[in-house]
N, C-alpha and C. Protein backbone atom coordinates (compact mmCIF):
# COMPACT_ATOMS: atom_id res chain seq x y z
N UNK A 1 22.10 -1.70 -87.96
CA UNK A 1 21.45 -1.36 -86.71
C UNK A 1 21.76 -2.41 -85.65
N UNK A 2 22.20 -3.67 -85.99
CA UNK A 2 22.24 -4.68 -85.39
C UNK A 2 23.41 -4.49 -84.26
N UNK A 3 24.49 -3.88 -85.06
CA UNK A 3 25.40 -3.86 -84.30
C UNK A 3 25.79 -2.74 -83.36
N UNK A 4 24.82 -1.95 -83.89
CA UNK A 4 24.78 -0.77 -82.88
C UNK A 4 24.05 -1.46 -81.53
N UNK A 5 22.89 -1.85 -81.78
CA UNK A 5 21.83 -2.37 -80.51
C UNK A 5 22.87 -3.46 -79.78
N UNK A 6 23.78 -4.20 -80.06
CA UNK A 6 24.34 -4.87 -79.44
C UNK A 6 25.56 -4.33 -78.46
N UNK A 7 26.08 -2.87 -78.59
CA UNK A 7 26.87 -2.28 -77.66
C UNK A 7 26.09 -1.86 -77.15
N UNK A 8 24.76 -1.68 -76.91
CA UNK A 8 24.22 -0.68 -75.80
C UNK A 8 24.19 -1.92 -74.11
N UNK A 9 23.95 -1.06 -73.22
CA UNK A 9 23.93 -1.27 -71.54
C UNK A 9 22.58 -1.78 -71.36
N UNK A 10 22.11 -1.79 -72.46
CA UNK A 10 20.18 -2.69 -72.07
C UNK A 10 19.97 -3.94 -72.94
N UNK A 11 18.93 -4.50 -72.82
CA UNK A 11 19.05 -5.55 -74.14
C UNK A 11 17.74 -5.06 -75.13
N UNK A 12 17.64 -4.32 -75.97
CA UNK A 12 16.53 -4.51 -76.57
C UNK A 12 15.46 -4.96 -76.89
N UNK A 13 14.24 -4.80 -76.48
CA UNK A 13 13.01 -5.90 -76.93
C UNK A 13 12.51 -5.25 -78.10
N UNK A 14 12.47 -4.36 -79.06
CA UNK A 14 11.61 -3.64 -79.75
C UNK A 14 12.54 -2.45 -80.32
N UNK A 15 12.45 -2.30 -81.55
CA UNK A 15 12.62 -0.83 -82.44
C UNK A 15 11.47 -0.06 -82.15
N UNK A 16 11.29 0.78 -81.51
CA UNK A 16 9.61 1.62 -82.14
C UNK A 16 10.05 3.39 -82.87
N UNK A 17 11.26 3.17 -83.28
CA UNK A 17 11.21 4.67 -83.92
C UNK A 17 12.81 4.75 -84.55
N UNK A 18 12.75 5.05 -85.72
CA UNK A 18 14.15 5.21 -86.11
C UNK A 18 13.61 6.68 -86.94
N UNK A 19 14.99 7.80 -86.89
CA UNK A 19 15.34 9.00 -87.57
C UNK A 19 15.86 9.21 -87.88
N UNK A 20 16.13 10.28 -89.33
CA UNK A 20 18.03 10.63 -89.31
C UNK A 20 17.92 11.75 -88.79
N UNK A 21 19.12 12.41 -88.71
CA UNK A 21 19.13 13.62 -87.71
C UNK A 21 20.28 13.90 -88.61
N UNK A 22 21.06 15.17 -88.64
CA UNK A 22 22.03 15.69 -88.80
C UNK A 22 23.09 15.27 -88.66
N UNK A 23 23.62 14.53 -87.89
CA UNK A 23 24.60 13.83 -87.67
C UNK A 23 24.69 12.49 -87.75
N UNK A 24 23.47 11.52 -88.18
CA UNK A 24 23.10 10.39 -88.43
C UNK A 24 21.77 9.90 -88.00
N UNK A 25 22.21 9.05 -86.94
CA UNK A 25 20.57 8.42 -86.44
C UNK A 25 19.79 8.63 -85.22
N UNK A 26 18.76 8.65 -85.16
CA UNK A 26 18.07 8.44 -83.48
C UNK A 26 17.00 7.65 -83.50
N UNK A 27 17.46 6.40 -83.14
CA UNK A 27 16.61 5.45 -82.72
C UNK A 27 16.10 5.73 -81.26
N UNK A 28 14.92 4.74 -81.32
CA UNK A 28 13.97 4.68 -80.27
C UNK A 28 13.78 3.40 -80.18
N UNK A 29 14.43 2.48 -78.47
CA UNK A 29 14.24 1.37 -78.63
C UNK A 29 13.32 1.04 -77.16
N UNK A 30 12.64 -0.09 -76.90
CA UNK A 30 11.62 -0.19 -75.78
C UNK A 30 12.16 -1.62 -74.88
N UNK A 31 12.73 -1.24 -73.89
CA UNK A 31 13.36 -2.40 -72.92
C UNK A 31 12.22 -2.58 -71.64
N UNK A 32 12.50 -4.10 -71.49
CA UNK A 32 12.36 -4.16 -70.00
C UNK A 32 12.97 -4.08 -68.81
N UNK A 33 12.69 -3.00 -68.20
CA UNK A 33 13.38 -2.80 -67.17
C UNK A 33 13.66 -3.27 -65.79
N UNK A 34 11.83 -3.79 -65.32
CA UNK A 34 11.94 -4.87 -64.50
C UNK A 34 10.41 -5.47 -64.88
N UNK A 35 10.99 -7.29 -64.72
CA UNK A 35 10.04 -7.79 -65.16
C UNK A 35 9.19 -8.69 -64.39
N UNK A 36 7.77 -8.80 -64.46
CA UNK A 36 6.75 -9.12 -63.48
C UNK A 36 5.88 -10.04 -63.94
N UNK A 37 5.22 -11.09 -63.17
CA UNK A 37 4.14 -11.68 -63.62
C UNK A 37 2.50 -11.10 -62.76
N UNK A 38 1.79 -11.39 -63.77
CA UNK A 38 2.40 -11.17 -65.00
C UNK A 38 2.42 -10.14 -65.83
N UNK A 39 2.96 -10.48 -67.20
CA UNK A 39 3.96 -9.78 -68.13
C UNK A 39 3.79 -8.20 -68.12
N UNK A 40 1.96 -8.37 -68.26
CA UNK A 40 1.25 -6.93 -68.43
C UNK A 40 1.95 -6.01 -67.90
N UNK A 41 2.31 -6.24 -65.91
CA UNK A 41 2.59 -5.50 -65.50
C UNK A 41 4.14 -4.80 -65.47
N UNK A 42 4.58 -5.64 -66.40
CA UNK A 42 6.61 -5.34 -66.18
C UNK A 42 6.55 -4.01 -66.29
N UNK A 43 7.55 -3.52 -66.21
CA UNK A 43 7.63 -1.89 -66.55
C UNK A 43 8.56 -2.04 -67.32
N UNK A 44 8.72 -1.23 -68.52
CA UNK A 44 9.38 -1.03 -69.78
C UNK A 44 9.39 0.60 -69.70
N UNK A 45 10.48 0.67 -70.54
CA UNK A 45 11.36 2.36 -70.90
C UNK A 45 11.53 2.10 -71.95
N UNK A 46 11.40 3.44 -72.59
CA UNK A 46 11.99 4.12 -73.67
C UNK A 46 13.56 4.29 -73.97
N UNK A 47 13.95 4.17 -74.72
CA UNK A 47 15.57 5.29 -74.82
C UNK A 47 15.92 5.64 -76.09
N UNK A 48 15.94 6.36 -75.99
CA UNK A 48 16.73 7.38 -77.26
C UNK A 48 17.80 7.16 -77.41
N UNK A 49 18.75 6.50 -78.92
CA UNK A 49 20.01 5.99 -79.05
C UNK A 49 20.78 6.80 -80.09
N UNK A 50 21.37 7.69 -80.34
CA UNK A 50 21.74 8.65 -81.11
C UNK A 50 23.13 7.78 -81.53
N UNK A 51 23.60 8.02 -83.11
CA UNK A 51 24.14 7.22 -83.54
C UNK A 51 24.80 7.80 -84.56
N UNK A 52 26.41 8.30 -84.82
CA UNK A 52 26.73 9.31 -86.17
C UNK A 52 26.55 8.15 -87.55
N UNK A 53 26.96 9.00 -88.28
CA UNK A 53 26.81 7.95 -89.60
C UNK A 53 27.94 6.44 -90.08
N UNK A 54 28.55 6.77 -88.88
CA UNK A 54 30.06 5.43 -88.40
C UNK A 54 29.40 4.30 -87.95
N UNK A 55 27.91 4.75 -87.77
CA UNK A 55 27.38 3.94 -86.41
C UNK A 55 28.09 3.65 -85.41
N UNK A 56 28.76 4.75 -84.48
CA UNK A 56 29.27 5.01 -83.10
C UNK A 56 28.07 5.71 -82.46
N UNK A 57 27.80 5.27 -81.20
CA UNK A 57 27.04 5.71 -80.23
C UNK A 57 28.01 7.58 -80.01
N UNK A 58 26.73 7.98 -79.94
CA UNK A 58 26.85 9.50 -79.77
C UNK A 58 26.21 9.75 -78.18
N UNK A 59 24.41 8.71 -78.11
CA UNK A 59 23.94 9.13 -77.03
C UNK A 59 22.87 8.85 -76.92
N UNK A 60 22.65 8.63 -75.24
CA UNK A 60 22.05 7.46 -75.05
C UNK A 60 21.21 7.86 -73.98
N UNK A 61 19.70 7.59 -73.99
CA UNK A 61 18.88 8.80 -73.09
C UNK A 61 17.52 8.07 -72.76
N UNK A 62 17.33 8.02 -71.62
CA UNK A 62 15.75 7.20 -71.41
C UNK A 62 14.90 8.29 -71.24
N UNK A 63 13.87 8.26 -71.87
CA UNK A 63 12.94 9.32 -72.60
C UNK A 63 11.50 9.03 -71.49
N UNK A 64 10.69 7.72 -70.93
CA UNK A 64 10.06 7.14 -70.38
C UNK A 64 9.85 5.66 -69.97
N UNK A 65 9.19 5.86 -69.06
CA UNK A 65 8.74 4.76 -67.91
C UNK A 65 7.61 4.21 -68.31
N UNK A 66 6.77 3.08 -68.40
CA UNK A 66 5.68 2.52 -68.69
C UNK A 66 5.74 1.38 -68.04
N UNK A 67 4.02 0.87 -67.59
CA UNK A 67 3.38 -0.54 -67.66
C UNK A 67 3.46 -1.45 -69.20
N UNK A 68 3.79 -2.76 -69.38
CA UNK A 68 3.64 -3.25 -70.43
C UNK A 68 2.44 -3.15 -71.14
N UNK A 69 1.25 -3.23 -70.32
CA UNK A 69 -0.35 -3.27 -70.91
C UNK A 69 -0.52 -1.68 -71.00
N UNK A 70 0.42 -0.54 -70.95
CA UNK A 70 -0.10 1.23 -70.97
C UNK A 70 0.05 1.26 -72.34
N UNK A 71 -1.38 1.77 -72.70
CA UNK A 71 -1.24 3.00 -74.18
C UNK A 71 -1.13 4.22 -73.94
N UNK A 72 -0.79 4.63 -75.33
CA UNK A 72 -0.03 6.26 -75.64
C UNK A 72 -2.04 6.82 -75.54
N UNK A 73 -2.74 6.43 -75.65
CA UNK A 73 -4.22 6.92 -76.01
C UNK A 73 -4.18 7.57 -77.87
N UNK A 74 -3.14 7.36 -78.70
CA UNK A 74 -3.24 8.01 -79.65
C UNK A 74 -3.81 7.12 -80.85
């Protein structure tokens, strides 16, 4: 996984979801997108990292927008 997260266009702060899928993987990783003091308020995204079983990027998708301090309420 390591080396997949290291070709992507963001830097990773967080795994929060890995899957297999049919064609391999779909991770779910949580970046900061822009960052604020303080921290609470940075805004962080989602993205969806789709990945065949070569671990080659297939596809690459920001899913959501968030406050650092926002819960899901779940």
């Amino acid at each position: 996984m390591a080396k997949v997260l290291g070709t992507l266009p963001v830097v990773p702060e967080r795994v929060s979801g890995v899957r297999s899928s049919d064609n391999g993987w779909s991770i779910l990783i949580d970046v900061v997108e822009l960052e604020r003091i303080p921290a609470t308020t940075s805004v962080m995204c989602t993205y969806r990292v789709d990945v065949d079983g070569e671990a080659q990027l297939t596809g690459f998708e920001r899913l959501r927008r968030f406050t650092r301090a926002t819960t899901d309420g779940r």
